[in-house]
PDB file of N, CA and C in Angstrom:
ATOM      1  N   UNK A   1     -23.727 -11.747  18.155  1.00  0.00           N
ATOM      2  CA  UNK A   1     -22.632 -12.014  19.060  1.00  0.00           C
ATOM      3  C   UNK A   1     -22.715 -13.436  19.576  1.00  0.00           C
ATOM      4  N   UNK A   2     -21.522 -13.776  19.966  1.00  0.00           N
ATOM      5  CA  UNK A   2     -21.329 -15.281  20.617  1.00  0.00           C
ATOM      6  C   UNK A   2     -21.651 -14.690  22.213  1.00  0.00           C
ATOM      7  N   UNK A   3     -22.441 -16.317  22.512  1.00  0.00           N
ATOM      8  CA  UNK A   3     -22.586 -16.187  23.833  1.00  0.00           C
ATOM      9  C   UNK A   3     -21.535 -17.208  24.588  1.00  0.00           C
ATOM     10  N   UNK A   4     -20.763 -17.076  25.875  1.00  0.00           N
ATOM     11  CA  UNK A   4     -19.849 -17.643  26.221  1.00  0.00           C
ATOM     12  C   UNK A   4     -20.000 -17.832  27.848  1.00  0.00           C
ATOM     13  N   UNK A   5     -19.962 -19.088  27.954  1.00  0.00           N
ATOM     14  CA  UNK A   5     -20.647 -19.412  29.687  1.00  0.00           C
ATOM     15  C   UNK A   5     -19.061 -19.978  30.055  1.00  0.00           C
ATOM     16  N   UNK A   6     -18.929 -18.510  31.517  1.00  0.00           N
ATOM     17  CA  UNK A   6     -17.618 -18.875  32.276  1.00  0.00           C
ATOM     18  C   UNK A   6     -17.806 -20.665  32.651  1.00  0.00           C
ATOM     19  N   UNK A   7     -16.490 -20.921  33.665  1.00  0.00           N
ATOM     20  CA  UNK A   7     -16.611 -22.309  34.360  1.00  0.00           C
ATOM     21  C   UNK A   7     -17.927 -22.183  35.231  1.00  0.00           C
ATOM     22  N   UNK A   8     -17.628 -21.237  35.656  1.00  0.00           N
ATOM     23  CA  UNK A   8     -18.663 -20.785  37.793  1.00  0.00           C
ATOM     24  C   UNK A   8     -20.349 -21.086  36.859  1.00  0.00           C
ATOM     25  N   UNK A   9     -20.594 -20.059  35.348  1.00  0.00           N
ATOM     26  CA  UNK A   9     -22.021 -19.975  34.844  1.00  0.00           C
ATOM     27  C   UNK A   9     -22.037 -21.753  34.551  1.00  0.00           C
ATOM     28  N   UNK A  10     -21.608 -22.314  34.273  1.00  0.00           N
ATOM     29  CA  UNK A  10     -21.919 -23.816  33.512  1.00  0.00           C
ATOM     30  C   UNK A  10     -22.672 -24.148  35.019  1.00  0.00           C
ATOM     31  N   UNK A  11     -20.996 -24.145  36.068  1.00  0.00           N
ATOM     32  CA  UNK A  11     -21.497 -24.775  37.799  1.00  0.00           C
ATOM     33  C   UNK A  11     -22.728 -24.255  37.924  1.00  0.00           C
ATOM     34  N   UNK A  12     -23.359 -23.319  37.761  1.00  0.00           N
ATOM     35  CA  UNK A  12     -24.431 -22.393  38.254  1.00  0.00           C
ATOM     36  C   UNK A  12     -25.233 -22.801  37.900  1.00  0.00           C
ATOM     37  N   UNK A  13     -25.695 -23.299  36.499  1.00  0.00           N
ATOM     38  CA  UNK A  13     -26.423 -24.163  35.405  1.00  0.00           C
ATOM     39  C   UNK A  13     -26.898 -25.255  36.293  1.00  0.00           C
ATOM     40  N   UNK A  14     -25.979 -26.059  35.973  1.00  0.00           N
ATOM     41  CA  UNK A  14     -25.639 -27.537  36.215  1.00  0.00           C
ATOM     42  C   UNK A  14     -26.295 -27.729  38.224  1.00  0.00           C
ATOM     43  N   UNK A  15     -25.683 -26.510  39.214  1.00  0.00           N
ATOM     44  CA  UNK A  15     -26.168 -26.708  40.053  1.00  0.00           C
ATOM     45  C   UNK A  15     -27.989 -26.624  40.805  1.00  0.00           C
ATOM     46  N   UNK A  16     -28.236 -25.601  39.251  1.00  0.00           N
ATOM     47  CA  UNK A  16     -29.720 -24.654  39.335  1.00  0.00           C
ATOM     48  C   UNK A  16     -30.671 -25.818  39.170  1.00  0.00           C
ATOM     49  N   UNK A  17     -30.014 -26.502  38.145  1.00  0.00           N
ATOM     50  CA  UNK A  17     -30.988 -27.570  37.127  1.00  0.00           C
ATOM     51  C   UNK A  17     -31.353 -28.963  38.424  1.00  0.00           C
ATOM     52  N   UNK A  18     -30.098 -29.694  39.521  1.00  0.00           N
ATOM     53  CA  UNK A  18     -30.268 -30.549  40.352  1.00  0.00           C
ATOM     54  C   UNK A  18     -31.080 -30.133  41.050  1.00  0.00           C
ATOM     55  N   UNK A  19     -30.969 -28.572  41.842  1.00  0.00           N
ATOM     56  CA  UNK A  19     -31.937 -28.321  42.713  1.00  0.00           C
ATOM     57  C   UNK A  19     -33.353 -28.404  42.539  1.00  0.00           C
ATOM     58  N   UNK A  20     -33.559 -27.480  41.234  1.00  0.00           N
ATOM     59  CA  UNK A  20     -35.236 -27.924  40.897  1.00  0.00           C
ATOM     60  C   UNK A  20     -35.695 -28.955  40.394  1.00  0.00           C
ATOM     61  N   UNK A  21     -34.941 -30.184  39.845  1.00  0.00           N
ATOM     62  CA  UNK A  21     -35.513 -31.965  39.190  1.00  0.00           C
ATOM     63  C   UNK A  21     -35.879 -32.616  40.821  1.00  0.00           C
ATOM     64  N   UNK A  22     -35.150 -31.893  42.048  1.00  0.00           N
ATOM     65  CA  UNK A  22     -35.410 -32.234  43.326  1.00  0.00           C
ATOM     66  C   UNK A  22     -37.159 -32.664  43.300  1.00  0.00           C
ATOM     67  N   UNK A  23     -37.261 -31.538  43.158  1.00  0.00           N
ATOM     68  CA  UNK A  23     -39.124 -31.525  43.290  1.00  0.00           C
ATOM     69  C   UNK A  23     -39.832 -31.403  41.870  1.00  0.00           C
ATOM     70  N   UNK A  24     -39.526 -30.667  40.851  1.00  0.00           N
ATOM     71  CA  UNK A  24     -39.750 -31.249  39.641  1.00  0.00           C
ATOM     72  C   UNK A  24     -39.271 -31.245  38.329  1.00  0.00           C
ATOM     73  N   UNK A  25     -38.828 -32.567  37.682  1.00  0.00           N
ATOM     74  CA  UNK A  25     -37.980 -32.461  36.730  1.00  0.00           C
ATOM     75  C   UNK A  25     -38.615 -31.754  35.452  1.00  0.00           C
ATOM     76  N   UNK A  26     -39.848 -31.387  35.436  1.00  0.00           N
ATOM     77  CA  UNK A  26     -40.281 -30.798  34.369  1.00  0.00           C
ATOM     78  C   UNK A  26     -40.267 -29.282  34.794  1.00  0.00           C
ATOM     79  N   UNK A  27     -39.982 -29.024  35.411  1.00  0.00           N
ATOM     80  CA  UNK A  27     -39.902 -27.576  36.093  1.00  0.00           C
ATOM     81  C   UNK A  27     -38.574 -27.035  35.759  1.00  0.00           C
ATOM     82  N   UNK A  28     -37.501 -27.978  36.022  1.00  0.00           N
ATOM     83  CA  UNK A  28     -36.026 -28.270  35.721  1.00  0.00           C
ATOM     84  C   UNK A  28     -36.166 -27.664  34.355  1.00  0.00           C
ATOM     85  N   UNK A  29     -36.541 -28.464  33.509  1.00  0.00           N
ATOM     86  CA  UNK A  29     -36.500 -28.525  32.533  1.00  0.00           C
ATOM     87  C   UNK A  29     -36.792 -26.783  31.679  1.00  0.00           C
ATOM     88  N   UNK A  30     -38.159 -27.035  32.407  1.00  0.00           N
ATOM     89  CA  UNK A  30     -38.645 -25.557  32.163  1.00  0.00           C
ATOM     90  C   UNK A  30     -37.914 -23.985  32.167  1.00  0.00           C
ATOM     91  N   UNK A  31     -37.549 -23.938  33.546  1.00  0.00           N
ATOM     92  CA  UNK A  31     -36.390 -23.031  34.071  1.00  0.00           C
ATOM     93  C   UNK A  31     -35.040 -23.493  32.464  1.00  0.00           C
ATOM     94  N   UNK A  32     -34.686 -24.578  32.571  1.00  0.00           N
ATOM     95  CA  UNK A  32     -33.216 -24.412  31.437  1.00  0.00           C
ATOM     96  C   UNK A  32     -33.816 -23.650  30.646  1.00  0.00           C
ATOM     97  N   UNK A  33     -34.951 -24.420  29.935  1.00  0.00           N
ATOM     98  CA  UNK A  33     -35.446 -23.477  28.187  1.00  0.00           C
ATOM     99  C   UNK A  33     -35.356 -22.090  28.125  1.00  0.00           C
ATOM    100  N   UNK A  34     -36.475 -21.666  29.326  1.00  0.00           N
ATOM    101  CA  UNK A  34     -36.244 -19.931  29.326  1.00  0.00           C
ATOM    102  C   UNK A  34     -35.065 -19.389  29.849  1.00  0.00           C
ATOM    103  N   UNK A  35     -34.312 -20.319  30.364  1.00  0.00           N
ATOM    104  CA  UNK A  35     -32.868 -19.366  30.678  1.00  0.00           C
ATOM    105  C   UNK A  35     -31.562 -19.402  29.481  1.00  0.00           C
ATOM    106  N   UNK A  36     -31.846 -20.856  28.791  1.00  0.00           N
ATOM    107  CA  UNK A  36     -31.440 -20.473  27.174  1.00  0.00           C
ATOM    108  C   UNK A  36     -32.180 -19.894  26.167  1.00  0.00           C
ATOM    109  N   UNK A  37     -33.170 -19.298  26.001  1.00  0.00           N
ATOM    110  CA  UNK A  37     -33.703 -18.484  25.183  1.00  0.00           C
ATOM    111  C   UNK A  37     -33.326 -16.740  25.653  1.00  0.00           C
ATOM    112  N   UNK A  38     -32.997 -16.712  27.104  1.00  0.00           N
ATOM    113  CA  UNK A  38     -32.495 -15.622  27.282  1.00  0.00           C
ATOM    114  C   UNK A  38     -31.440 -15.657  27.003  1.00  0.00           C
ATOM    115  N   UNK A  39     -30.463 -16.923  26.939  1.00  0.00           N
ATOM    116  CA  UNK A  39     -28.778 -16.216  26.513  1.00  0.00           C
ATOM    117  C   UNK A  39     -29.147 -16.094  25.179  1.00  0.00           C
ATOM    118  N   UNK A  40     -29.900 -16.848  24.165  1.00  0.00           N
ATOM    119  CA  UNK A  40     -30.251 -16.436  22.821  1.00  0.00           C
ATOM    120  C   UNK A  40     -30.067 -14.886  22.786  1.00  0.00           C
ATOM    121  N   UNK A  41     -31.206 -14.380  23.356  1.00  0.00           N
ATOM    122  CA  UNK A  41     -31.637 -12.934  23.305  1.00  0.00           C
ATOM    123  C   UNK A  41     -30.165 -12.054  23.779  1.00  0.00           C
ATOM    124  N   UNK A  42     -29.383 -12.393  24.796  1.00  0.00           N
ATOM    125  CA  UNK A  42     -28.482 -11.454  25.156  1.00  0.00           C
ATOM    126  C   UNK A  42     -27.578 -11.902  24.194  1.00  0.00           C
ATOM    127  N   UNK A  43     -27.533 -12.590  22.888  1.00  0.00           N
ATOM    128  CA  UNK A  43     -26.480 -12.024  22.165  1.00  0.00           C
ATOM    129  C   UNK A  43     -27.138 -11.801  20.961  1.00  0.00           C
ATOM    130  N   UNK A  44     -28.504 -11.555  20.690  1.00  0.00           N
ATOM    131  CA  UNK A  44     -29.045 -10.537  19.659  1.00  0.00           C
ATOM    132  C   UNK A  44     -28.638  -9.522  19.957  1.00  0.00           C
ATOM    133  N   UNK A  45     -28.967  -9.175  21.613  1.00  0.00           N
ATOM    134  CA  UNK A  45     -28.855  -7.789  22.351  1.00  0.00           C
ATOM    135  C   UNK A  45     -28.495  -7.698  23.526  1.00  0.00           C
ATOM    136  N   UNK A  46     -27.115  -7.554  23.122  1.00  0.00           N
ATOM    137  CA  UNK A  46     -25.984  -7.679  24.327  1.00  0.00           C
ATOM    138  C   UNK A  46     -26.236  -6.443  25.197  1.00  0.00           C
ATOM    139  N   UNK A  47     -26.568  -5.216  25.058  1.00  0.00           N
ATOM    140  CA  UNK A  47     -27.024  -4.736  25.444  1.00  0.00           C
ATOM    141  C   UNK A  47     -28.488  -4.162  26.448  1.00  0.00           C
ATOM    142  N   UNK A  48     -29.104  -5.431  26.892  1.00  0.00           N
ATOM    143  CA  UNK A  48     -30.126  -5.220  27.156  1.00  0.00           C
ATOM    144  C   UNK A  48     -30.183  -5.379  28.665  1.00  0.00           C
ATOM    145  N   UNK A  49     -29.002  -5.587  29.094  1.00  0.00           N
ATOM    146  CA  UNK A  49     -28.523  -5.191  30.531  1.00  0.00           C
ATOM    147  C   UNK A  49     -28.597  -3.989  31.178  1.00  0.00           C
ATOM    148  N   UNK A  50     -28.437  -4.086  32.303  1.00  0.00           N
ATOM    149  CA  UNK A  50     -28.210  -2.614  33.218  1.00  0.00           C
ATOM    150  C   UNK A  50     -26.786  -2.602  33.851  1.00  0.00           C
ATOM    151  N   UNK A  51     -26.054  -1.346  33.403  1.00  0.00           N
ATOM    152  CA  UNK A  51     -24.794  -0.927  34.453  1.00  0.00           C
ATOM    153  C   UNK A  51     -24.607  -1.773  36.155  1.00  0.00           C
ATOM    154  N   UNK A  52     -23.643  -2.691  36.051  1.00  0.00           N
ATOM    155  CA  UNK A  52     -23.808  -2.736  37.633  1.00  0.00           C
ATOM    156  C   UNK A  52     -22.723  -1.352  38.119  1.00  0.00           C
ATOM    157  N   UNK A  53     -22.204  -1.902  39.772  1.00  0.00           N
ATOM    158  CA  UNK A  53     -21.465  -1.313  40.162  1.00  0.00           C
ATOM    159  C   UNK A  53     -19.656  -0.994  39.544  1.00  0.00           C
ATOM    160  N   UNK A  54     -19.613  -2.773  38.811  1.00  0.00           N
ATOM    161  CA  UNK A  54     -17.984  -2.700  37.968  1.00  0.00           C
ATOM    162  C   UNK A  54     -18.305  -2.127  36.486  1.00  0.00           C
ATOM    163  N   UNK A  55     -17.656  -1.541  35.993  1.00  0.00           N
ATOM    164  CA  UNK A  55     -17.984  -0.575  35.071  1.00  0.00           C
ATOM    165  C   UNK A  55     -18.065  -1.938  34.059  1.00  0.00           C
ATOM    166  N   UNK A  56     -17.455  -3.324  33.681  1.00  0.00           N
ATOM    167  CA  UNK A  56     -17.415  -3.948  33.102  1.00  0.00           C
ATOM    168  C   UNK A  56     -18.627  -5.072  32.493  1.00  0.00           C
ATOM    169  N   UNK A  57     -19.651  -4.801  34.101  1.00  0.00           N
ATOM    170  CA  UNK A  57     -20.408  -5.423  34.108  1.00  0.00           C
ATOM    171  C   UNK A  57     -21.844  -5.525  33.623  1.00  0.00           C
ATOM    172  N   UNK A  58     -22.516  -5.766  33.221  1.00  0.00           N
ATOM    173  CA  UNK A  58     -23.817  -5.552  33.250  1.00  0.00           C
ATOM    174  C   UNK A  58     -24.334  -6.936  33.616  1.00  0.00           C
ATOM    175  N   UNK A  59     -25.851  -6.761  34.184  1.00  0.00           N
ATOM    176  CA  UNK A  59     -26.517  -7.559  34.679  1.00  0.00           C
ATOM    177  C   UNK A  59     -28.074  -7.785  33.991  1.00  0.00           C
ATOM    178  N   UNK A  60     -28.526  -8.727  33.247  1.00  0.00           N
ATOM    179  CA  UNK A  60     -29.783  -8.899  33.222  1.00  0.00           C
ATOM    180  C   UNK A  60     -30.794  -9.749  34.216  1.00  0.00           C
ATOM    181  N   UNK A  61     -31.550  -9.497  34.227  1.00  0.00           N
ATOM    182  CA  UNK A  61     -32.645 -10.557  35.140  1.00  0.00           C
ATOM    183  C   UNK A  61     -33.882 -11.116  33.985  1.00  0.00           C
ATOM    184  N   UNK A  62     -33.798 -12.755  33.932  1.00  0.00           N
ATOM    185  CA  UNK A  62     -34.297 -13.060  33.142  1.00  0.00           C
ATOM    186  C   UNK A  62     -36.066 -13.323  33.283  1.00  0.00           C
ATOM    187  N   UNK A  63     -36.380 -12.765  32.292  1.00  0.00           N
ATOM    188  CA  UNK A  63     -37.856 -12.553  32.261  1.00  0.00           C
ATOM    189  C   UNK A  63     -38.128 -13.604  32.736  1.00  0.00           C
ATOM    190  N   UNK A  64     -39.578 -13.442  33.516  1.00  0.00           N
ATOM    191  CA  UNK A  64     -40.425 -14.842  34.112  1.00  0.00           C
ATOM    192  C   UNK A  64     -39.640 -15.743  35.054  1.00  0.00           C
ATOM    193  N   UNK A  65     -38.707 -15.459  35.328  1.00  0.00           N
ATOM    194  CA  UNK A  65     -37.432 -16.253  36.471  1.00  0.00           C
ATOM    195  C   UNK A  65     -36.938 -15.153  37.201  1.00  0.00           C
ATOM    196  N   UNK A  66     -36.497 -16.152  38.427  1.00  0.00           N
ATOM    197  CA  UNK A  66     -35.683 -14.820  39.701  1.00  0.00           C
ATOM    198  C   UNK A  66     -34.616 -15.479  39.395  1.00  0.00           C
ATOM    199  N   UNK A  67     -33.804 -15.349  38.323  1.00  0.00           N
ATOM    200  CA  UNK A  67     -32.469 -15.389  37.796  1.00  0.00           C
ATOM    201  C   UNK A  67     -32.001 -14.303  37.291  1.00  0.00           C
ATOM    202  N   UNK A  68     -30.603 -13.847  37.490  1.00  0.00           N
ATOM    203  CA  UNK A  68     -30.056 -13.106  37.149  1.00  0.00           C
ATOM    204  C   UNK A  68     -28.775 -13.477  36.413  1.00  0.00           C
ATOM    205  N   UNK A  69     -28.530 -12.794  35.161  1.00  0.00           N
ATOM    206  CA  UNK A  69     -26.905 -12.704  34.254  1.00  0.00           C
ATOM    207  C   UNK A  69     -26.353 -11.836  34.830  1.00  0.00           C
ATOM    208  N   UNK A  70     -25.294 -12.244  35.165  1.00  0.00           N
ATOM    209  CA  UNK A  70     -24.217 -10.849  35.411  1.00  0.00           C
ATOM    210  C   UNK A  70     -23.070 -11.020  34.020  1.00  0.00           C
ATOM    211  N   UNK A  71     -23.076 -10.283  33.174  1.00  0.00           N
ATOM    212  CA  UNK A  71     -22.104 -10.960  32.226  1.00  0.00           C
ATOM    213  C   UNK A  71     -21.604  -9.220  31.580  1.00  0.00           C
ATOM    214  N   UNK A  72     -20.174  -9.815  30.745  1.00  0.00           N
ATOM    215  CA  UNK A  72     -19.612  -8.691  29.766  1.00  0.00           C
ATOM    216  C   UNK A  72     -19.509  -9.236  28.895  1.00  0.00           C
ATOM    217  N   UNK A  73     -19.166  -7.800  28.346  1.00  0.00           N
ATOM    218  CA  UNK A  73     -19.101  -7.909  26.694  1.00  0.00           C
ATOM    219  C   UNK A  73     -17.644  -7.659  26.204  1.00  0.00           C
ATOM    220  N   UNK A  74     -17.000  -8.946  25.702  1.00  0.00           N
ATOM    221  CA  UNK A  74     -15.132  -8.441  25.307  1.00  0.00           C
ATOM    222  C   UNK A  74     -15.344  -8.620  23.811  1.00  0.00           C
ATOM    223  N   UNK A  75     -14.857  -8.020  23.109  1.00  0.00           N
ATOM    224  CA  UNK A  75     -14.785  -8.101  21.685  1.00  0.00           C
ATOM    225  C   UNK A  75     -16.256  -8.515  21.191  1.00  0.00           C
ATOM    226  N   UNK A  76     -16.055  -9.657  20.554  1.00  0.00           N
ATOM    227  CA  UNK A  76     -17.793 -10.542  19.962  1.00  0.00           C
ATOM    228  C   UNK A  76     -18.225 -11.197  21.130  1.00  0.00           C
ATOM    229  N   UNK A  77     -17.998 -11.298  22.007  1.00  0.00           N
ATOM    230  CA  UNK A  77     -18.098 -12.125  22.979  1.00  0.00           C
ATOM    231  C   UNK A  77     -19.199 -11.661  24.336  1.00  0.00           C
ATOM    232  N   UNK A  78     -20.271 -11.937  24.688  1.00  0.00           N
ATOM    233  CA  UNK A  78     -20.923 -12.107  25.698  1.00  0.00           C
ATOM    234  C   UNK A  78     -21.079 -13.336  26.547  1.00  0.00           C
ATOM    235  N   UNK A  79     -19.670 -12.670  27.497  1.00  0.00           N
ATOM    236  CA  UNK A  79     -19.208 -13.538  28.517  1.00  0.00           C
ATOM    237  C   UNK A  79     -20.495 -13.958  29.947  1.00  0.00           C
ATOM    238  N   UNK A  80     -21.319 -14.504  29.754  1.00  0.00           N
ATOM    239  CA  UNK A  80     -21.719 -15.258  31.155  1.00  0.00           C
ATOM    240  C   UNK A  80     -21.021 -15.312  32.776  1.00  0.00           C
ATOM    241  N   UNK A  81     -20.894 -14.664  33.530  1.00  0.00           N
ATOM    242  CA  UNK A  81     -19.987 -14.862  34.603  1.00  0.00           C
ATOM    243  C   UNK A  81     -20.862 -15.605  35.359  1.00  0.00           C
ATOM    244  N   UNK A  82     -21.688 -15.564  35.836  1.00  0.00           N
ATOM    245  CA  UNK A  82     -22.697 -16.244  36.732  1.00  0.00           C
ATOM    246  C   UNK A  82     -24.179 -16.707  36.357  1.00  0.00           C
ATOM    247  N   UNK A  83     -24.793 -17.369  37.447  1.00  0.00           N
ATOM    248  CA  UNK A  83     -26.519 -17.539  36.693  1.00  0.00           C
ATOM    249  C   UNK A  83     -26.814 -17.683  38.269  1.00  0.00           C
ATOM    250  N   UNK A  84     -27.516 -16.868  38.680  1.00  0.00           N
ATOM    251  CA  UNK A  84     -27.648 -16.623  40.097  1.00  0.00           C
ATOM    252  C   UNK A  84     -29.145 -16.224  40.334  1.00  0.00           C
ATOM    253  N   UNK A  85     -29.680 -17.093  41.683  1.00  0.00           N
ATOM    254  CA  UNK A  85     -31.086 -16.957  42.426  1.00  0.00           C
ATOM    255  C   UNK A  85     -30.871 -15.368  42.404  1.00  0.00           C
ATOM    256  N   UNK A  86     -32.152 -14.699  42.574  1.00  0.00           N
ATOM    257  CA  UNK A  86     -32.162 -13.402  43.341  1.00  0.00           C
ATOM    258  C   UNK A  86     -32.117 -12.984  44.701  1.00  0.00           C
ATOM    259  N   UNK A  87     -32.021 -14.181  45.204  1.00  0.00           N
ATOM    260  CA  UNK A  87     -32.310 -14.102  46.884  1.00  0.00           C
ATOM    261  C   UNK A  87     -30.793 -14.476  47.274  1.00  0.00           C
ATOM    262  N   UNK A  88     -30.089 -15.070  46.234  1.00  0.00           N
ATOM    263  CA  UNK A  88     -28.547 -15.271  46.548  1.00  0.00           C
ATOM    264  C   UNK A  88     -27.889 -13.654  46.614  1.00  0.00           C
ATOM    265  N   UNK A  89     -26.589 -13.965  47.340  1.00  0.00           N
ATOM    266  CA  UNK A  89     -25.963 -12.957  48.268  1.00  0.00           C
ATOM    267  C   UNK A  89     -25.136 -12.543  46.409  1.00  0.00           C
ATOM    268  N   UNK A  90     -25.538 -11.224  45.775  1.00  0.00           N
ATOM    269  CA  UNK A  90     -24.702 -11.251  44.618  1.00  0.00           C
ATOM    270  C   UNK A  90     -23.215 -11.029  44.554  1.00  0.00           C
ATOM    271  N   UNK A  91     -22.732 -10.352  45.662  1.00  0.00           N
ATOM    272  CA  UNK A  91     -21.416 -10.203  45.868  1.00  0.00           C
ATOM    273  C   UNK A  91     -20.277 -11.236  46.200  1.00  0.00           C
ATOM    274  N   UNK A  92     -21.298 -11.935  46.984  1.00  0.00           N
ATOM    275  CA  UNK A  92     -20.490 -12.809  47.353  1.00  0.00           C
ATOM    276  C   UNK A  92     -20.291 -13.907  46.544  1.00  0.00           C
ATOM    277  N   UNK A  93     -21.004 -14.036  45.513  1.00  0.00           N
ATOM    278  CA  UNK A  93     -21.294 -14.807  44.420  1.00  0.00           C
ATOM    279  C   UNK A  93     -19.961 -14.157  43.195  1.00  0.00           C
ATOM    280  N   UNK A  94     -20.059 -13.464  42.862  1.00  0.00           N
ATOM    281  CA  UNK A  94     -19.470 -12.377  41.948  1.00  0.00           C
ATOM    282  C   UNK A  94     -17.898 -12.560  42.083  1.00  0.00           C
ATOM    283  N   UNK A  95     -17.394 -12.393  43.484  1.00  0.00           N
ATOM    284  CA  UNK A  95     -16.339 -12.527  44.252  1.00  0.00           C
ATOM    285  C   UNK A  95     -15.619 -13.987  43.720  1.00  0.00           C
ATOM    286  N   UNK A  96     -16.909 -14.905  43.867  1.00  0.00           N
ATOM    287  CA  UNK A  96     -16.409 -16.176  44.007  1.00  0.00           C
ATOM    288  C   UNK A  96     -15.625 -16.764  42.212  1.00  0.00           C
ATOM    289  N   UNK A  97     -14.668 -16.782  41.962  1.00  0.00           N
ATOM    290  CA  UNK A  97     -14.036 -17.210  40.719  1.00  0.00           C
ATOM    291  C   UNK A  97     -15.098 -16.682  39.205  1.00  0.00           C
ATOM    292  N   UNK A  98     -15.685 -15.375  39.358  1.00  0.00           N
ATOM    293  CA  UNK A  98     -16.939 -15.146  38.582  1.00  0.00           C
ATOM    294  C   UNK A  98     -16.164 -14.679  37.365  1.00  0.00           C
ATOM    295  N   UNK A  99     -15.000 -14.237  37.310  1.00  0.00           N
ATOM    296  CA  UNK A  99     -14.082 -13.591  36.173  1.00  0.00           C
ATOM    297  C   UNK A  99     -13.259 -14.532  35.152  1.00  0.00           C
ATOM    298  N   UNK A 100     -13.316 -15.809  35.374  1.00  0.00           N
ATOM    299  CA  UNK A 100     -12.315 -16.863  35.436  1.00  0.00           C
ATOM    300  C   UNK A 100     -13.130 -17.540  33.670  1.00  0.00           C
TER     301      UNK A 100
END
């Protein structure tokens, strides 16, 4: 399957990656690799999520990181909606343009 990063997942990326080069850019760095080797993996196995509350949704949490995917699956497609801390508020996150 194709993996497909909404607008909000790129922002989420892009915002994850400034925060940690803050204190260390090899850390930065670090965090991207294993969080693209997990979208690798979620479209070997799009399935390797758990049911959230929207029937549409599933959510992974990526190994060795307090990151979480909230993403679906439309046709070939494993849509990315977010890339979110665990300590972030998920709803309110979700809410925010996460479908788009």
């Amino acid at each position: 399957m194709r993996v497909v990063l909404t607008p909000s997942a790129k922002e989420d990326l892009k915002e994850i990656r400034q925060y940690i080069s803050k204190e260390s850019p090899q850390g930065a760095k670090t965090v991207a690799e294993k969080i693209k080797k997990s979208l690798l993996l979620l479209a070997e196995q799009p399935h390797i999520g758990h049911m959230t509350d929207d029937d549409e949704v599933l959510e992974w949490h990526i190994p060795g990181l307090s990151y979480t995917l909230p993403y679906r699956i439309i046709n070939n497609e494993v849509q990315i909606l977010r890339v979110f801390h665990e300590s972030q508020n998920k709803s309110l996150m979700l809410s925010k343009n996460s479908h788009n």
